[in-house]
Protein backbone atom coordinates (compact mmCIF):
# COMPACT_ATOMS: atom_id res chain seq x y z
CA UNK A 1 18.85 8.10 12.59
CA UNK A 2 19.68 7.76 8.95
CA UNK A 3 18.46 9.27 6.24
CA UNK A 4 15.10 7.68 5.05
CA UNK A 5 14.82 6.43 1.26
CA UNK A 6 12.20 4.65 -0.76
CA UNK A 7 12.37 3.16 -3.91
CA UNK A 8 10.81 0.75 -5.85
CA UNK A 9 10.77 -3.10 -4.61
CA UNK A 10 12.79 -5.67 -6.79
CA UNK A 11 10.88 -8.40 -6.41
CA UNK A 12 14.06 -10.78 -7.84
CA UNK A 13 16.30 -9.22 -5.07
CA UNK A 14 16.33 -11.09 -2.30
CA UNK A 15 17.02 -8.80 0.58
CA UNK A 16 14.09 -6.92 -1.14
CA UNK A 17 11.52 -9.84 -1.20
CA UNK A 18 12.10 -10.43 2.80
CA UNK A 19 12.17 -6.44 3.27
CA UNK A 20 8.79 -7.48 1.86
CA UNK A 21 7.67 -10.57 3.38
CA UNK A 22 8.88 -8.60 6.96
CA UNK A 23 7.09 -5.38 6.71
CA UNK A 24 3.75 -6.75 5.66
CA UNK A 25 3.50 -9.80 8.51
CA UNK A 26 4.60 -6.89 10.92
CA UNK A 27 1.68 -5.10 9.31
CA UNK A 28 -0.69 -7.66 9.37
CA UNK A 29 0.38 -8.53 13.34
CA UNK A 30 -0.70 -4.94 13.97
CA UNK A 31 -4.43 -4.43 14.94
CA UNK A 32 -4.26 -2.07 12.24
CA UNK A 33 -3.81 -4.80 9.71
CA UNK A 34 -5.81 -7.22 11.35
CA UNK A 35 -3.53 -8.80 14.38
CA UNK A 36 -3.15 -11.92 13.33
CA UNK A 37 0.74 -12.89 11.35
CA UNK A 38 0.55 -14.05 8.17
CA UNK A 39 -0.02 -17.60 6.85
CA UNK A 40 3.38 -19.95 6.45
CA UNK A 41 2.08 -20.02 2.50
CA UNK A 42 1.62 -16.44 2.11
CA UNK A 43 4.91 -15.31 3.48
CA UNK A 44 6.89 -17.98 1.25
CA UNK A 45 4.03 -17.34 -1.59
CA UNK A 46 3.93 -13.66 -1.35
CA UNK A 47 6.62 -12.24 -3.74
CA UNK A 48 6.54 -14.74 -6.41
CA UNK A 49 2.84 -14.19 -6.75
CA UNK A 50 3.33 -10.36 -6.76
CA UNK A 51 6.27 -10.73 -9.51
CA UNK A 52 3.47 -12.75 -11.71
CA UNK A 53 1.16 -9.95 -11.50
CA UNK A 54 2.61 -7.63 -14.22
CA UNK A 55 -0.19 -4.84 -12.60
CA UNK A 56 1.98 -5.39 -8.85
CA UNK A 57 4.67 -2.90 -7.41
CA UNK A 58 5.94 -2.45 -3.99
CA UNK A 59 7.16 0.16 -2.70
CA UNK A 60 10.16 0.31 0.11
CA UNK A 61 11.22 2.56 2.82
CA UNK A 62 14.83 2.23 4.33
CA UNK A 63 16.32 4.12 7.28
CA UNK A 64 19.76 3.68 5.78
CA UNK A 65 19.64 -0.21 5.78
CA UNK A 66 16.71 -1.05 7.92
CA UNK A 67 13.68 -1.84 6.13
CA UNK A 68 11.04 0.33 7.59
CA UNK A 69 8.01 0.79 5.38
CA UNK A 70 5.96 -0.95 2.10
CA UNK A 71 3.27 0.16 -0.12
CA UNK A 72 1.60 -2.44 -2.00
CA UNK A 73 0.03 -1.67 -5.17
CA UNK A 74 -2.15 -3.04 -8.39
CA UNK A 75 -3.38 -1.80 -10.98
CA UNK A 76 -6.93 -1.99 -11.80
CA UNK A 77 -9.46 0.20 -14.39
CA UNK A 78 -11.19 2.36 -14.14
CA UNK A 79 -14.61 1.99 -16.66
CA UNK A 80 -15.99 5.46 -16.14
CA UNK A 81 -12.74 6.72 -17.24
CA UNK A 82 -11.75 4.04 -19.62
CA UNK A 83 -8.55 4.26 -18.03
CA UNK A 84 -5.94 2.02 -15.38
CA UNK A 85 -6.39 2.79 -11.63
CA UNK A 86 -3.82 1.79 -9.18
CA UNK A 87 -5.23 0.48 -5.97
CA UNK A 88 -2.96 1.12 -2.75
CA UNK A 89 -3.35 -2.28 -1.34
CA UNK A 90 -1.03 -2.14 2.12
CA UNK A 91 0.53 0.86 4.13
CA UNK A 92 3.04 -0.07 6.43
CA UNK A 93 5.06 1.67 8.29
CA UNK A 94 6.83 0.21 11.38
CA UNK A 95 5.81 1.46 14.91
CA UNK A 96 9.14 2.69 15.53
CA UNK A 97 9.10 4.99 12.46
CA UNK A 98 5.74 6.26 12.03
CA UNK A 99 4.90 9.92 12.33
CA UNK A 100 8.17 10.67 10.44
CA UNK A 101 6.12 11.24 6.80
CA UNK A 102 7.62 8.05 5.68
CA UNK A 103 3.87 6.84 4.05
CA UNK A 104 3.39 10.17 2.53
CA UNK A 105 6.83 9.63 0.74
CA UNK A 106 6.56 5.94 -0.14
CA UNK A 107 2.65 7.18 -1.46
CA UNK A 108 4.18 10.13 -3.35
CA UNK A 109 6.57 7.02 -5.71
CA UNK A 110 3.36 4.90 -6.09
CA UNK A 111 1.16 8.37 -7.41
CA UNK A 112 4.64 8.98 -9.93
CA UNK A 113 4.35 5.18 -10.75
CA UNK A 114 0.77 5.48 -11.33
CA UNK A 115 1.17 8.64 -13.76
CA UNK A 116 3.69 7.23 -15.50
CA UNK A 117 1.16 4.14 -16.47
CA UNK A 118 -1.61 6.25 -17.69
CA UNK A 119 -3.35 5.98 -13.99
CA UNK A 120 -6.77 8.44 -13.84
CA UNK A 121 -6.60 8.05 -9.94
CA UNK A 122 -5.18 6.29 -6.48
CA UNK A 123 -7.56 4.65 -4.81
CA UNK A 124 -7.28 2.36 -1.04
CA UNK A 125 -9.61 1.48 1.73
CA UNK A 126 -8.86 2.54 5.54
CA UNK A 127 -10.54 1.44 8.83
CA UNK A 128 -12.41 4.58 9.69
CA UNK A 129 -10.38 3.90 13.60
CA UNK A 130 -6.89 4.04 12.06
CA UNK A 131 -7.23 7.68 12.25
CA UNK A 132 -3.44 8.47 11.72
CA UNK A 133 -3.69 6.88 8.30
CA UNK A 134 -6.72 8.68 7.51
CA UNK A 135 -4.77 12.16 8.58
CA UNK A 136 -1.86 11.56 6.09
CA UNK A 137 -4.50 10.42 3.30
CA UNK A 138 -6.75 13.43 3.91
CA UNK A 139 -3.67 15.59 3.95
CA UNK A 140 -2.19 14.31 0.95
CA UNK A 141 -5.51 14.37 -1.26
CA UNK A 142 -7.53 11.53 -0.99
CA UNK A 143 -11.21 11.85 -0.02
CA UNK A 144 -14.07 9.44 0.11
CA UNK A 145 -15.41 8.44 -2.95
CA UNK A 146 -18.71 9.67 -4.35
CA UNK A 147 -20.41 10.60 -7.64
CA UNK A 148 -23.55 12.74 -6.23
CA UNK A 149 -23.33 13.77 -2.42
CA UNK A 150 -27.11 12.69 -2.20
CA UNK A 151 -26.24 9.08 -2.93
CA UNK A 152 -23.29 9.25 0.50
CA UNK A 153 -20.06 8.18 -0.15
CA UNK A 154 -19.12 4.46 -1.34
CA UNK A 155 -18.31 1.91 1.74
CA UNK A 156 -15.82 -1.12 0.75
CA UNK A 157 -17.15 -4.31 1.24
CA UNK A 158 -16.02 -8.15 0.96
CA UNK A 159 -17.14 -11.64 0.42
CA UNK A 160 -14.74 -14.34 1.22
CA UNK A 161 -14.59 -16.76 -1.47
CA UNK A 162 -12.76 -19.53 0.60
C-alpha cells in the first residue's frame, strides 16, 4: 500500500473533478449514503455547481494515485456566534480503505480550512446506525448538539422541496 495523502480538491482539474464525481456515487451506492447511485445530472452537474459555490471545498484522499476518500464541505453561519460555520456535507471513504484513519485525516484539512476562514465550529449529520462514523467523530471531538441538556440534543430533519 502507498502512502495515503489528502489535499484539497481542484475543482478545474479534471482527474480531480472525477476523483470527485467517483467517490461520492460510490458513497451514495453504499447503504450508508443511501444505496441508490447518483442521478446522470448530478454526476455531470456536480463539480461545476460546487466550483460556483464560493462557500464549497472538497477534500481528497489518495493512496498514491488511487482516489480513495472525499469530504464535502460549505460554509454556512452561525447567528449565535455571528460567525461562518462549515458544514461537513459527505464522508467517504472507500470500503477497501476504511479503518485506516483516512476520514480523521481528510476531517483534520477541512477543521484547518475552516480556521483559516474565521469558522466558530464543524458541524455534519450521521445516521445514528453508521456507528463507525460516529466512533471517528466522537473520537475526534464532535458531540451532539445542544444548548441546555433539559431541552435533549437537536435531531436533523428535511423537507424535500421537489
Amino acid at each position: 500500500m502507498s502512502a495515503i495523502t489528502v489535499r484539497r480538491a481542484d475543482y478545474a482539474n479534471a482527474s480531480d473533478a472525477a476523483a470527485v464525481v467517483m467517490l461520492l456515487d460510490a458513497y451514495a451506492s453504499d447503504p450508508a449514503g443511501g444505496g441508490e447511485p447518483l442521478s446522470d445530472f448530478a454526476k455531470a452537474h456536480l463539480v461545476s455547481s460546487l466550483a460556483a459555490r464560493p462557500t464549497a471545498f472538497s477534500i481528497l484522499a489518495f493512496d498514491g494515485e488511487q482516489p480513495v476518500g472525499l469530504v464535502n464541505c460549505i460554509e454556512g453561519f452561525s447567528t449565535f456566534a455571528c460567525k461562518p460555520l462549515v458544514n461537513v456535507h459527505d464522508v467517504a471513504v472507500l470500503a477497501s480503505h476504511r479503518g485506516q484513519r483516512i476520514g480523521e485525516q481528510m476531517l483534520a484539512l477541512a477543521e484547518q480550512i475552516a480556521r483559516e476562514r474565521g469558522a466558530c465550529k464543524l458541524t455534519l449529520e450521521v445516521l445514528s446506525g453508521n456507528t463507525g462514523a460516529c466512533r471517528l467523530y466522537e473520537r475526534i471531538g464532535f458531540e451532539n448538539y445542544q444548548l441546555d441538556p433539559a431541552m435533549g440534543h437537536a435531531q436533523f430533519m428535511q423537507k424535500w422541496l421537489e
